[in-house]
Protein backbone atom coordinates (compact mmCIF):
# COMPACT_ATOMS: atom_id res chain seq x y z
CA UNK A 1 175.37 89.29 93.73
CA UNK A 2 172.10 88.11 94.60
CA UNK A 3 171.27 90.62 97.19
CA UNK A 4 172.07 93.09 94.20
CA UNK A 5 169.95 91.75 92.12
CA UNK A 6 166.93 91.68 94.42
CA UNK A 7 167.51 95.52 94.77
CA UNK A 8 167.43 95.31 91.19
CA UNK A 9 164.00 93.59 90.59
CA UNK A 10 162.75 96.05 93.69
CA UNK A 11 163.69 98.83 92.24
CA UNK A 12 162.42 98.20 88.59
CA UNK A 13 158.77 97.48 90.24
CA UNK A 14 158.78 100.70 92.03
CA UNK A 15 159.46 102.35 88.66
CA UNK A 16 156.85 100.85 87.09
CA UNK A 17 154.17 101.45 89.70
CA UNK A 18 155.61 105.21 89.94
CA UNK A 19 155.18 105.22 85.94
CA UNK A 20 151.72 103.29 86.49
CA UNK A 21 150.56 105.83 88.94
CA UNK A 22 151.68 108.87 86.68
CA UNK A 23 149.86 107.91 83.66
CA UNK A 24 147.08 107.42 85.95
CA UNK A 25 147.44 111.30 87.33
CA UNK A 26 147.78 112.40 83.80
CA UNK A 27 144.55 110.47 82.43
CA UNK A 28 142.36 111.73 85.12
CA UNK A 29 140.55 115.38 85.29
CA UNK A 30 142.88 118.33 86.31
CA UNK A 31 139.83 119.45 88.50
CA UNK A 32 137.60 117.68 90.59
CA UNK A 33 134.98 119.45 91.46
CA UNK A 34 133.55 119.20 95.27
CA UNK A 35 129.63 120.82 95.67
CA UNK A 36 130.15 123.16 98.52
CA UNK A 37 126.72 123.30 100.74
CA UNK A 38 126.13 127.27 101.47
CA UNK A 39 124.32 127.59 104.45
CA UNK A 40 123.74 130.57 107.42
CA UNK A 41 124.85 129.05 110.21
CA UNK A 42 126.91 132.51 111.86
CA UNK A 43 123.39 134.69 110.19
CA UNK A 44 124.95 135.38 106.55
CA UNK A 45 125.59 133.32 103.54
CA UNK A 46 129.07 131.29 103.67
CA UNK A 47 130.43 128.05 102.60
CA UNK A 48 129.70 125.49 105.28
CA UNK A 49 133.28 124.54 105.45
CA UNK A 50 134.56 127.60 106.71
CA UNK A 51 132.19 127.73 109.19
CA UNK A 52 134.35 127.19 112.67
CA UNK A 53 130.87 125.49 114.51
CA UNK A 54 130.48 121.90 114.88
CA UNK A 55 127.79 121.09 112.42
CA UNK A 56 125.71 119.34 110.54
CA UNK A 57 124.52 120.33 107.29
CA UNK A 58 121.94 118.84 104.96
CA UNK A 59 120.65 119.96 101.86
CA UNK A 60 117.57 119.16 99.74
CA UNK A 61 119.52 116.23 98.23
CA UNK A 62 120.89 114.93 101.53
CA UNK A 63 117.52 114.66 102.76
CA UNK A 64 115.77 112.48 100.29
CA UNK A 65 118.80 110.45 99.92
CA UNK A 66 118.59 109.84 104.11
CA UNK A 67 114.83 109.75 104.38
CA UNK A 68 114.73 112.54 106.51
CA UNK A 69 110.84 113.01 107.05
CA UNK A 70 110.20 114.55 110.21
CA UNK A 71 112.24 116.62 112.64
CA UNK A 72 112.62 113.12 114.95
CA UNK A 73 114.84 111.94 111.98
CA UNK A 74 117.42 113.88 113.32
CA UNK A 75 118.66 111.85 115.93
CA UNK A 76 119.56 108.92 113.80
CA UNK A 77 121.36 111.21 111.03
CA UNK A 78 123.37 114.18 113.10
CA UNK A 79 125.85 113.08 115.87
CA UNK A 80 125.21 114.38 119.91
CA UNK A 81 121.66 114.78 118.55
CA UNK A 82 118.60 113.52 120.29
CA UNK A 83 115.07 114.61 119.34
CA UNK A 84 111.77 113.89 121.31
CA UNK A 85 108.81 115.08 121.52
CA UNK A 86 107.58 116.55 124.63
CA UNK A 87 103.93 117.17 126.12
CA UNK A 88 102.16 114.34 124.73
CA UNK A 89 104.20 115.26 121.59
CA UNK A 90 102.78 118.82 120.62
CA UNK A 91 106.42 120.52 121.64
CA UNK A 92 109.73 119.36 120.65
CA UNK A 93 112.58 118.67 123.20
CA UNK A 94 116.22 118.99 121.16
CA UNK A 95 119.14 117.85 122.83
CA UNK A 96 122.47 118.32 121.77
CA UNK A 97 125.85 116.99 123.84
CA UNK A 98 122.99 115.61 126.25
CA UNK A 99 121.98 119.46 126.96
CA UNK A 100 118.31 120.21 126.79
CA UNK A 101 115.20 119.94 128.06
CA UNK A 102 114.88 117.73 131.34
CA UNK A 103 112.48 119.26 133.85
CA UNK A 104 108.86 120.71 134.06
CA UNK A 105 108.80 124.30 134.05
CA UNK A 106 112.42 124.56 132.55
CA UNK A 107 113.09 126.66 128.98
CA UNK A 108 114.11 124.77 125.99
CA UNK A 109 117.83 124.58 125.58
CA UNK A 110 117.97 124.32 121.80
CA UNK A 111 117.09 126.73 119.46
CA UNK A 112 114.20 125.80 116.98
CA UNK A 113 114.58 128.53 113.52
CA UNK A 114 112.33 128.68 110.53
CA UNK A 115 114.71 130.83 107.89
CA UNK A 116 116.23 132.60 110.93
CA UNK A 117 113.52 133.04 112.49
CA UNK A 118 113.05 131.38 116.24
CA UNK A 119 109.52 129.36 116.88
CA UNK A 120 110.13 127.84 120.65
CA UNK A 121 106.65 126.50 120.78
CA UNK A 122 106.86 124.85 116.55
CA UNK A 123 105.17 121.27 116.65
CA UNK A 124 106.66 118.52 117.24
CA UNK A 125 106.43 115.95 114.44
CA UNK A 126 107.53 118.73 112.06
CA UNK A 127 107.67 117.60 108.61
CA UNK A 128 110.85 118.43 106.77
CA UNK A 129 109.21 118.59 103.28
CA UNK A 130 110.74 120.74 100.67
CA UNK A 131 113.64 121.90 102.63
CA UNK A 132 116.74 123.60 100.85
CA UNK A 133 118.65 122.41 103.83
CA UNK A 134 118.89 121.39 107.27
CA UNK A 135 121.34 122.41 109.56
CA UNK A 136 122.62 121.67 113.24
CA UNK A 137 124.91 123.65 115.37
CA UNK A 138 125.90 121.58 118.50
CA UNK A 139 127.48 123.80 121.37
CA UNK A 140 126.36 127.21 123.09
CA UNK A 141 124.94 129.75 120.50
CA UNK A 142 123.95 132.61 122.33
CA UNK A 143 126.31 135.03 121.05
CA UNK A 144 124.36 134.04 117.26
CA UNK A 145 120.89 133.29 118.57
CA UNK A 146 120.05 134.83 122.09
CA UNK A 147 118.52 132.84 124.50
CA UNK A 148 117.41 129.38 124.71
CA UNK A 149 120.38 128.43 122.66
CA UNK A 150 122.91 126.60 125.33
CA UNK A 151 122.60 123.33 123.89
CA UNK A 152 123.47 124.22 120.22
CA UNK A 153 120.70 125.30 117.23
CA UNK A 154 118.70 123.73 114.88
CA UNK A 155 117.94 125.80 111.30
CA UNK A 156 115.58 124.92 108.79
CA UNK A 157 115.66 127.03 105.58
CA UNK A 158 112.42 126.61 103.28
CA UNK A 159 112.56 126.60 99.57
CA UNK A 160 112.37 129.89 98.07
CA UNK A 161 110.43 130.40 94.57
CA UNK A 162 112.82 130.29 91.87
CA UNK A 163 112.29 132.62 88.27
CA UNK A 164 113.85 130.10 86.21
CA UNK A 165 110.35 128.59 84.81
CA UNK A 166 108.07 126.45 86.10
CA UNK A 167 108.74 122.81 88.02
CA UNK A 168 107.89 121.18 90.95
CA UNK A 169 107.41 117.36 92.07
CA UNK A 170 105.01 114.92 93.14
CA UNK A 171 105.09 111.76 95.46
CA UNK A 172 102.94 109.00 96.58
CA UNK A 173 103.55 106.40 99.10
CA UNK A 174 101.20 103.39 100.25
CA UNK A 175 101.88 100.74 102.29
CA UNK A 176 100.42 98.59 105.41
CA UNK A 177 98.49 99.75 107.88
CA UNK A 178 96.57 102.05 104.99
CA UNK A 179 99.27 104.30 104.75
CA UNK A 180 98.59 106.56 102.22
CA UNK A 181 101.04 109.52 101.65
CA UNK A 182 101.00 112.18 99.27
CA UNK A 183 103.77 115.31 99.25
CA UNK A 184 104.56 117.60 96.30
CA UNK A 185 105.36 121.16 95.64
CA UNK A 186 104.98 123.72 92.24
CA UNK A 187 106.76 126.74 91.26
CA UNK A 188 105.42 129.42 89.33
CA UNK A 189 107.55 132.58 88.31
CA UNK A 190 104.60 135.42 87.22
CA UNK A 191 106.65 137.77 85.08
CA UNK A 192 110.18 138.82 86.14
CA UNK A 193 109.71 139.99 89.26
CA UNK A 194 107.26 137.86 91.11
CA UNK A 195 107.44 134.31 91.78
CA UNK A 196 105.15 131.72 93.81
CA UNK A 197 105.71 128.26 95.15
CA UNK A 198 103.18 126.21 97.17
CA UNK A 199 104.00 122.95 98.64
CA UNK A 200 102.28 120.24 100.49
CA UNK A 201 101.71 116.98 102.24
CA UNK A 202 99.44 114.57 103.72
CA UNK A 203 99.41 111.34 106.09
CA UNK A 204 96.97 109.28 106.41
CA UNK A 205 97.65 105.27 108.35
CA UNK A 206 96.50 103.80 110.92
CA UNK A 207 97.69 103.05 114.38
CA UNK A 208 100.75 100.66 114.85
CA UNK A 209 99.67 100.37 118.38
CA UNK A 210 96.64 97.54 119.31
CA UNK A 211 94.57 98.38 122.25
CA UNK A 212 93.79 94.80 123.51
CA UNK A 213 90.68 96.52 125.54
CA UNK A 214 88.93 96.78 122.43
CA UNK A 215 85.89 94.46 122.64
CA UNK A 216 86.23 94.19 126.58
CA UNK A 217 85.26 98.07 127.87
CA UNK A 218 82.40 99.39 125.45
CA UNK A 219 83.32 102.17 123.30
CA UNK A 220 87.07 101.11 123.24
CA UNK A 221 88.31 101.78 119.49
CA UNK A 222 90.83 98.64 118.23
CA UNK A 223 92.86 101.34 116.87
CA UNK A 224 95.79 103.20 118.81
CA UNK A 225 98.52 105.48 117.45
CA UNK A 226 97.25 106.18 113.62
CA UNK A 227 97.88 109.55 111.78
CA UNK A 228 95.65 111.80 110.04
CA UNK A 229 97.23 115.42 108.85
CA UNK A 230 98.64 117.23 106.60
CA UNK A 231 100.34 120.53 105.66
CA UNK A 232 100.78 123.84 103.35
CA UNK A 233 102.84 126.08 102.58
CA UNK A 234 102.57 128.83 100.59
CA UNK A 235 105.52 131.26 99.48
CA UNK A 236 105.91 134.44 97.42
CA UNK A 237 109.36 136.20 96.63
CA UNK A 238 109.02 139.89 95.01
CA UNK A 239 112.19 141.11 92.98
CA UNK A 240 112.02 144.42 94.29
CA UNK A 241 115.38 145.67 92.26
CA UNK A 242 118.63 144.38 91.35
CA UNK A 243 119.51 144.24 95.23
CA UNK A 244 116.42 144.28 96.85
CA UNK A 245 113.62 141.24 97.64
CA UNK A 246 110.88 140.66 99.74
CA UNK A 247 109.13 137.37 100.57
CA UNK A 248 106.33 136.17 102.42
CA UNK A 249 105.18 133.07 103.59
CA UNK A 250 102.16 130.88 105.25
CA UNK A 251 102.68 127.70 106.53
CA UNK A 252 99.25 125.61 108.22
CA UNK A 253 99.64 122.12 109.68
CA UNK A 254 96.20 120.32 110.80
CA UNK A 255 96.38 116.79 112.84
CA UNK A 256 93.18 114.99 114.15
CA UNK A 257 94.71 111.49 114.93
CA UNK A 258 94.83 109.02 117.77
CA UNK A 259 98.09 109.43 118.20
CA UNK A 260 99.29 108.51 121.73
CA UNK A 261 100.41 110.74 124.27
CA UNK A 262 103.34 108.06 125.28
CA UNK A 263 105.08 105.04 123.74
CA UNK A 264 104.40 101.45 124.78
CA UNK A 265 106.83 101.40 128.56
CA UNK A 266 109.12 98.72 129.71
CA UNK A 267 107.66 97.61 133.13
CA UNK A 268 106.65 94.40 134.48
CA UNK A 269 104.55 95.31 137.16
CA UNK A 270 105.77 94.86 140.45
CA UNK A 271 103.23 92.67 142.90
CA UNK A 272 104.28 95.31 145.60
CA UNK A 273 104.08 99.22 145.16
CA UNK A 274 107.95 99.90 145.40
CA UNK A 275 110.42 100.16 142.96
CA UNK A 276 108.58 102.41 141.20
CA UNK A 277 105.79 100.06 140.77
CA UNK A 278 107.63 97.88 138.38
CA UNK A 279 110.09 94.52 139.15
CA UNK A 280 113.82 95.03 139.11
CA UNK A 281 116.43 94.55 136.36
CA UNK A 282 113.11 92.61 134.37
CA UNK A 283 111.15 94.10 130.79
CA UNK A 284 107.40 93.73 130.09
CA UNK A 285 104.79 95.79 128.78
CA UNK A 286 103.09 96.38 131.86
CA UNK A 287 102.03 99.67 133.73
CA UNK A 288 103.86 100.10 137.22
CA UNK A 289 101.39 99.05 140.31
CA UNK A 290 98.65 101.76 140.70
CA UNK A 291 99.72 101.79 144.59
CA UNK A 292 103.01 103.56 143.87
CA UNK A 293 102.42 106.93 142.55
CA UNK A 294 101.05 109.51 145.24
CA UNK A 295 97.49 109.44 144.54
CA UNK A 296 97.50 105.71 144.66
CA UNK A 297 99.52 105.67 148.15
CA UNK A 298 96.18 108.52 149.30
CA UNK A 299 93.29 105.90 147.79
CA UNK A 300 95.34 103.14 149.95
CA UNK A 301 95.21 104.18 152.85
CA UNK A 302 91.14 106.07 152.58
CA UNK A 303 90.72 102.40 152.18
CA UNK A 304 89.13 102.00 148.63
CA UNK A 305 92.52 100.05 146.84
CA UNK A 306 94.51 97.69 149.19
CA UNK A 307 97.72 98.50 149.92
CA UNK A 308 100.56 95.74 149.36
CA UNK A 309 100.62 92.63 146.97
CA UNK A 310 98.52 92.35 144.01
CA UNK A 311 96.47 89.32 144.49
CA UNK A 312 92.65 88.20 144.02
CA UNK A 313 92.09 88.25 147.92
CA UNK A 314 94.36 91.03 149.31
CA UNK A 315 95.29 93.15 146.31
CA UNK A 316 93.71 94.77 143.40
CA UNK A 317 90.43 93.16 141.94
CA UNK A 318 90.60 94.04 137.99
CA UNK A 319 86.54 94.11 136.51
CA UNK A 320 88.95 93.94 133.23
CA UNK A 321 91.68 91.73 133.65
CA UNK A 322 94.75 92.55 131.92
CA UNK A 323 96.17 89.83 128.59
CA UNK A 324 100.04 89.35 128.08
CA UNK A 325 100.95 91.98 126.06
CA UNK A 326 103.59 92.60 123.25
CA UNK A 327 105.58 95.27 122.27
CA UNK A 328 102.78 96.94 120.10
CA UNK A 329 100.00 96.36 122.50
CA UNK A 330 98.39 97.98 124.94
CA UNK A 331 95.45 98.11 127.39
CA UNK A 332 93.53 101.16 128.01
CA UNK A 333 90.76 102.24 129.13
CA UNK A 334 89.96 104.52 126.38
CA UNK A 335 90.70 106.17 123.29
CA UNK A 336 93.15 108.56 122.07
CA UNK A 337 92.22 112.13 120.83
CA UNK A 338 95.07 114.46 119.38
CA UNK A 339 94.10 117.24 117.82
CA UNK A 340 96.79 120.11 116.63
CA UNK A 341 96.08 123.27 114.23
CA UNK A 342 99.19 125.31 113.41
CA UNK A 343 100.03 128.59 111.60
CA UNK A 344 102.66 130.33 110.54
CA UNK A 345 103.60 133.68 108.96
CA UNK A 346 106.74 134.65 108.33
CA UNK A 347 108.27 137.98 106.03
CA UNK A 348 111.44 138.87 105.21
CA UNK A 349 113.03 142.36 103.54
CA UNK A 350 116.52 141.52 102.20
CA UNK A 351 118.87 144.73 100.65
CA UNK A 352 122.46 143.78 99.04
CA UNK A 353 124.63 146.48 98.30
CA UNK A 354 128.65 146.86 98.15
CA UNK A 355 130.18 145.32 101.13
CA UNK A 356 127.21 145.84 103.17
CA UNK A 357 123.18 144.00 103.94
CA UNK A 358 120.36 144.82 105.81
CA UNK A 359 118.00 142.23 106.77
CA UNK A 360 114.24 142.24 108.36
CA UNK A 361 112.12 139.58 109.59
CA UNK A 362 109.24 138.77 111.48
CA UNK A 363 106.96 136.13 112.08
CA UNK A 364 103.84 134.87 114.24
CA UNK A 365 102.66 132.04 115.25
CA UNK A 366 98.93 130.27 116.37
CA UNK A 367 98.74 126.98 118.05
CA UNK A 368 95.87 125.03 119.09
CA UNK A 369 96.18 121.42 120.56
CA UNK A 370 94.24 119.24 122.80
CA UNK A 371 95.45 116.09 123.80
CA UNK A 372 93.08 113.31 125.94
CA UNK A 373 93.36 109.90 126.36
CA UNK A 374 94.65 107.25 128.89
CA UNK A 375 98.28 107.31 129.01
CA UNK A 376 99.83 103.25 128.45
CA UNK A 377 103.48 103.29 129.72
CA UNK A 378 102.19 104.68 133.41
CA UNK A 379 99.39 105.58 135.33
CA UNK A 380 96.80 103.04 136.12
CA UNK A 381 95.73 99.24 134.83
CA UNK A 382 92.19 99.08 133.55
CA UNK A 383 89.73 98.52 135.42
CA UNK A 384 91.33 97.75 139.08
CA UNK A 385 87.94 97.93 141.47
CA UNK A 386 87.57 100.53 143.83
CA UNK A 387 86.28 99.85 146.91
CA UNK A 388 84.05 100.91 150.06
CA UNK A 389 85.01 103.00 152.66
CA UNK A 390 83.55 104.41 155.93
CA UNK A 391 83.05 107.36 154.39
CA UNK A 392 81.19 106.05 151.42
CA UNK A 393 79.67 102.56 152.28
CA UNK A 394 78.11 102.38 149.19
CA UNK A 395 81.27 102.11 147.48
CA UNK A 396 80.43 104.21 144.43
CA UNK A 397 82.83 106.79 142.95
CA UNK A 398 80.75 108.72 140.50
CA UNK A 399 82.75 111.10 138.20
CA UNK A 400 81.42 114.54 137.62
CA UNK A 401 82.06 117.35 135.48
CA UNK A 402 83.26 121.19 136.37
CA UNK A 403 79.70 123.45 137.01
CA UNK A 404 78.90 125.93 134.28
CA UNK A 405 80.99 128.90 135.01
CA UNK A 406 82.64 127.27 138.28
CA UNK A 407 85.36 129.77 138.99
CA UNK A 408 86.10 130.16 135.29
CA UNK A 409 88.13 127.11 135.41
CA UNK A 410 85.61 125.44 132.52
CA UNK A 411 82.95 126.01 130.34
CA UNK A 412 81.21 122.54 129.71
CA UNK A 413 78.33 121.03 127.70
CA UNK A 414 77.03 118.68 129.90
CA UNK A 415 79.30 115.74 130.84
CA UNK A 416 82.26 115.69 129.25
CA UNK A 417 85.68 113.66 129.76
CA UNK A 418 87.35 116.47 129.12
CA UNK A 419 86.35 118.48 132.34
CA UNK A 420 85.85 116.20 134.94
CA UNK A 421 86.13 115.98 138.74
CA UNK A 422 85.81 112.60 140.90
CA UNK A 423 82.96 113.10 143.87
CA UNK A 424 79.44 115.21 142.77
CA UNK A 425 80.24 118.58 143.43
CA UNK A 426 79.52 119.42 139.86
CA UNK A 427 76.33 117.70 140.16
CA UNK A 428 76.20 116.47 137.03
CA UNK A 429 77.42 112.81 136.68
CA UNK A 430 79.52 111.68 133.66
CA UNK A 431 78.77 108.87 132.20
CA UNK A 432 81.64 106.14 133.37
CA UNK A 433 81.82 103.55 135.66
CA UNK A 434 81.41 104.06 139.22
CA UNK A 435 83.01 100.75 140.57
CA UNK A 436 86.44 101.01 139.03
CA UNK A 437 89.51 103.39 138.51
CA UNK A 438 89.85 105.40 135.56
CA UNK A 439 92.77 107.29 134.48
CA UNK A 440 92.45 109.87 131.45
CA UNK A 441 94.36 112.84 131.16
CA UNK A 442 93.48 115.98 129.51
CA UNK A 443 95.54 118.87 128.15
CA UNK A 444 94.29 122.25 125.67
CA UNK A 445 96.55 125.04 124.92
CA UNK A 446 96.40 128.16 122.89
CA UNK A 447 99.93 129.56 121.91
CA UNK A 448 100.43 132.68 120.14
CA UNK A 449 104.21 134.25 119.32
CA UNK A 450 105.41 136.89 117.66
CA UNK A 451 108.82 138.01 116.82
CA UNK A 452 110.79 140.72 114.63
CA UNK A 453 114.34 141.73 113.76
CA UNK A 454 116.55 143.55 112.00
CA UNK A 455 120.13 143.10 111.21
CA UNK A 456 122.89 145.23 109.35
């Protein structure tokens, strides 16, 4: 009897949770209603769902809600993703499943798109500013995108004009380190068949990065690593018919910053020039000892650094000697220059009909950037003293720039740091120390792309 009646009890509070959970079923909506993100992952319109890639998809609303500023933001938001920049950070180097970019001279591995359209050489530190989505595709894409595609695919789909009247946003940001940013965008439909949006932003802050030289070497700015750019973009979409459209649109990104060519390193410089130049299994903020890259190992044994421990009587002399540094401190023996001028044109021609679309695009691309300045993580310390040899007793290493004209490597104006040559062959002696190492690299390119298709 009382093992019945247990049952009984049981079996009455099932009942009423069944009951509970019914009236709960019949109280709620009949539909519930799931947005579906559309997005062109396989090069047409679908539902990203039924898309049979592995993928991430993010629309306008996804972004904001993440803080998805610039293209780096992807690593911290898509899985298998990792995003650097490359070059002193005027490329981008995608990889996806730990497939991408690795050596110098190799291809990218991940495809970079702007609304379908492929820009390999597209900035680094692009800004993801209004986007209609986002999307990545990790795995081989070649069949969908051609070359350059092993690693997976990265799309980034602009936001068209819209006819449906006139809106747009504004934002402005402020906080320390003067950071002062603006972005915003404003649509304009111009009767029923033309429509306009331009869009925008600006960054302005500066460096997070201390350059403890500052006050030491003359001419040494305080500031390291600060931004100054912006962007625009311009769009126009032309309502050809029912079925047909055309757009067009410019896109321009200027930087002149100090932003550095390299992050702050790990090392804590080895007394001897093995291991890399830096101690085992230990973390500073040191450069690796000058005596372990090539050059150094050549400038040993000429005789003008010492080869072997890093002391006051047999090692390197410093003119500059080098403070404890933190994580957001450096010392170098210069400043950073980073200048990067961008543009873009892309077009589309887009016909709908039954059961069948054609689709053209094309698009070009100019890029200027220069990037100069002393490099923190590696290299050399500041100031280590250079000394005589019996080749040059006197031991002074003047620095010289290229000749006018000399073998068309470089056009000068006098001496510059950006075309420079150690010895006097140029005969023309820059103005630098002649007693100590410097290191300052130097790198200009022009890039100019082009591309077209067309797809039924």
């Amino acid at each position: 009897m009382v093992k019945s009646a247990r049952l009984f009890r049981i079996s009455l509070g099932l009942l009423a949770a069944i009951s509970a959970s019914n009236m709960a079923i019949a109280a709620a909506p009949e539909h519930i209603l799931i947005e579906e993100i559309i997005v062109t992952a396989q090069r047409m319109d679908e539902p990203a769902s039924k898309v049979p890639i592995a993928m991430s998809a993010f629309d306008d609303v996804s972004l904001r809600d993440r803080r998805m500023v610039v293209l780096s933001d992807l690593h911290v938001n898509a899985p298998n993703v990792t995003y650097l920049p490359r070059e002193g950070g005027a490329y981008p180097n995608l990889h996806i499943r730990g497939v991408g970019w690795h050596a110098v001279g190799e291809e990218a591995l991940g495809a970079i798109h702007i609304n379908e359209i492929p820009f390999p050489f597209l900035r680094a530190q692009a800004d993801l500013y209004d986007m209609e989505r986002v999307e990545v595709l990790r795995g081989p894409q070649g069949t969908l995108y051609g070359r350059n595609a092993t690693a997976g695919a990265l799309n980034m789909i602009t936001r068209r004009p819209s006819f449906e009247g006139v809106e747009g946003y504004l934002e402005l940001e402020a906080g320390d380190y003067e950071r002062r940013r603006i972005e915003g965008a404003l649509n304009l439909p111009v009767g029923d068949r033309l429509a306009l949006r331009i869009a925008g932003n600006g960054l302005q802050r500066d460096g997070y990065i201390e350059n403890t030289a500052a006050g030491q070497i003359p001419g040494v700015k305080k500031d390291y690593d600060g931004r100054d750019q912006y962007a625009l973009r311009l769009t126009g979409v032309w309502q050809i018919g029912e079925t047909t459209e055309a757009w067009v649109m410019y896109d321009r990104f200027d930087e002149d910053s100090t932003q550095a060519e390299s992050a702050v390193g790990g090392c804590k410089q080895n007394a001897l020039p093995v291991n890399g130049g830096c101690e085992p299994n230990q973390f500073g903020h040191d450069r690796p000892h000058p005596g372990q890259s090539l050059l150094g190992v050549l400038m040993g044994l000429e005789g003008m650094i010492p080869l072997g421990a890093r002391d006051a009587s047999t090692g390197l002399n410093f003119e500059y000697p080098r403070p404890p540094l933190g994580p957001r401190e450096v010392h170098a023996d210069g400043n950073q220059d980073f200048q990067l001028t961008e543009e873009i044109w892309n077009l589309g021609f887009e016909h709908r009909a039954d059961g069948w679309s054609w689709d053209a695009v094309g698009g070009y691309q100019s890029t200027n950037y220069r990037i100069a300045g002393p490099n923190p993580s590696g290299g050399y310390p500041t100031g280590f003293t250079l000394g005589a040899t019996d080749e040059n007793p006197s031991g002074l290493w003047p620095t010289s720039a290229y000749p006018e004209g000399n073998g068309g490597l470089r056009t000068t104006k006098g001496c510059e740091w950006d075309a420079y040559r150690a010895g006097v062959l140029g005969g023309c002696i820059a103005d630098a120390s002649q007693t100590r190492g410097v290191a300052n690299s130097v790198l200009d390119r022009e890039v100019e792309y082009w591309f077209v298709e067309s797809k039924l």
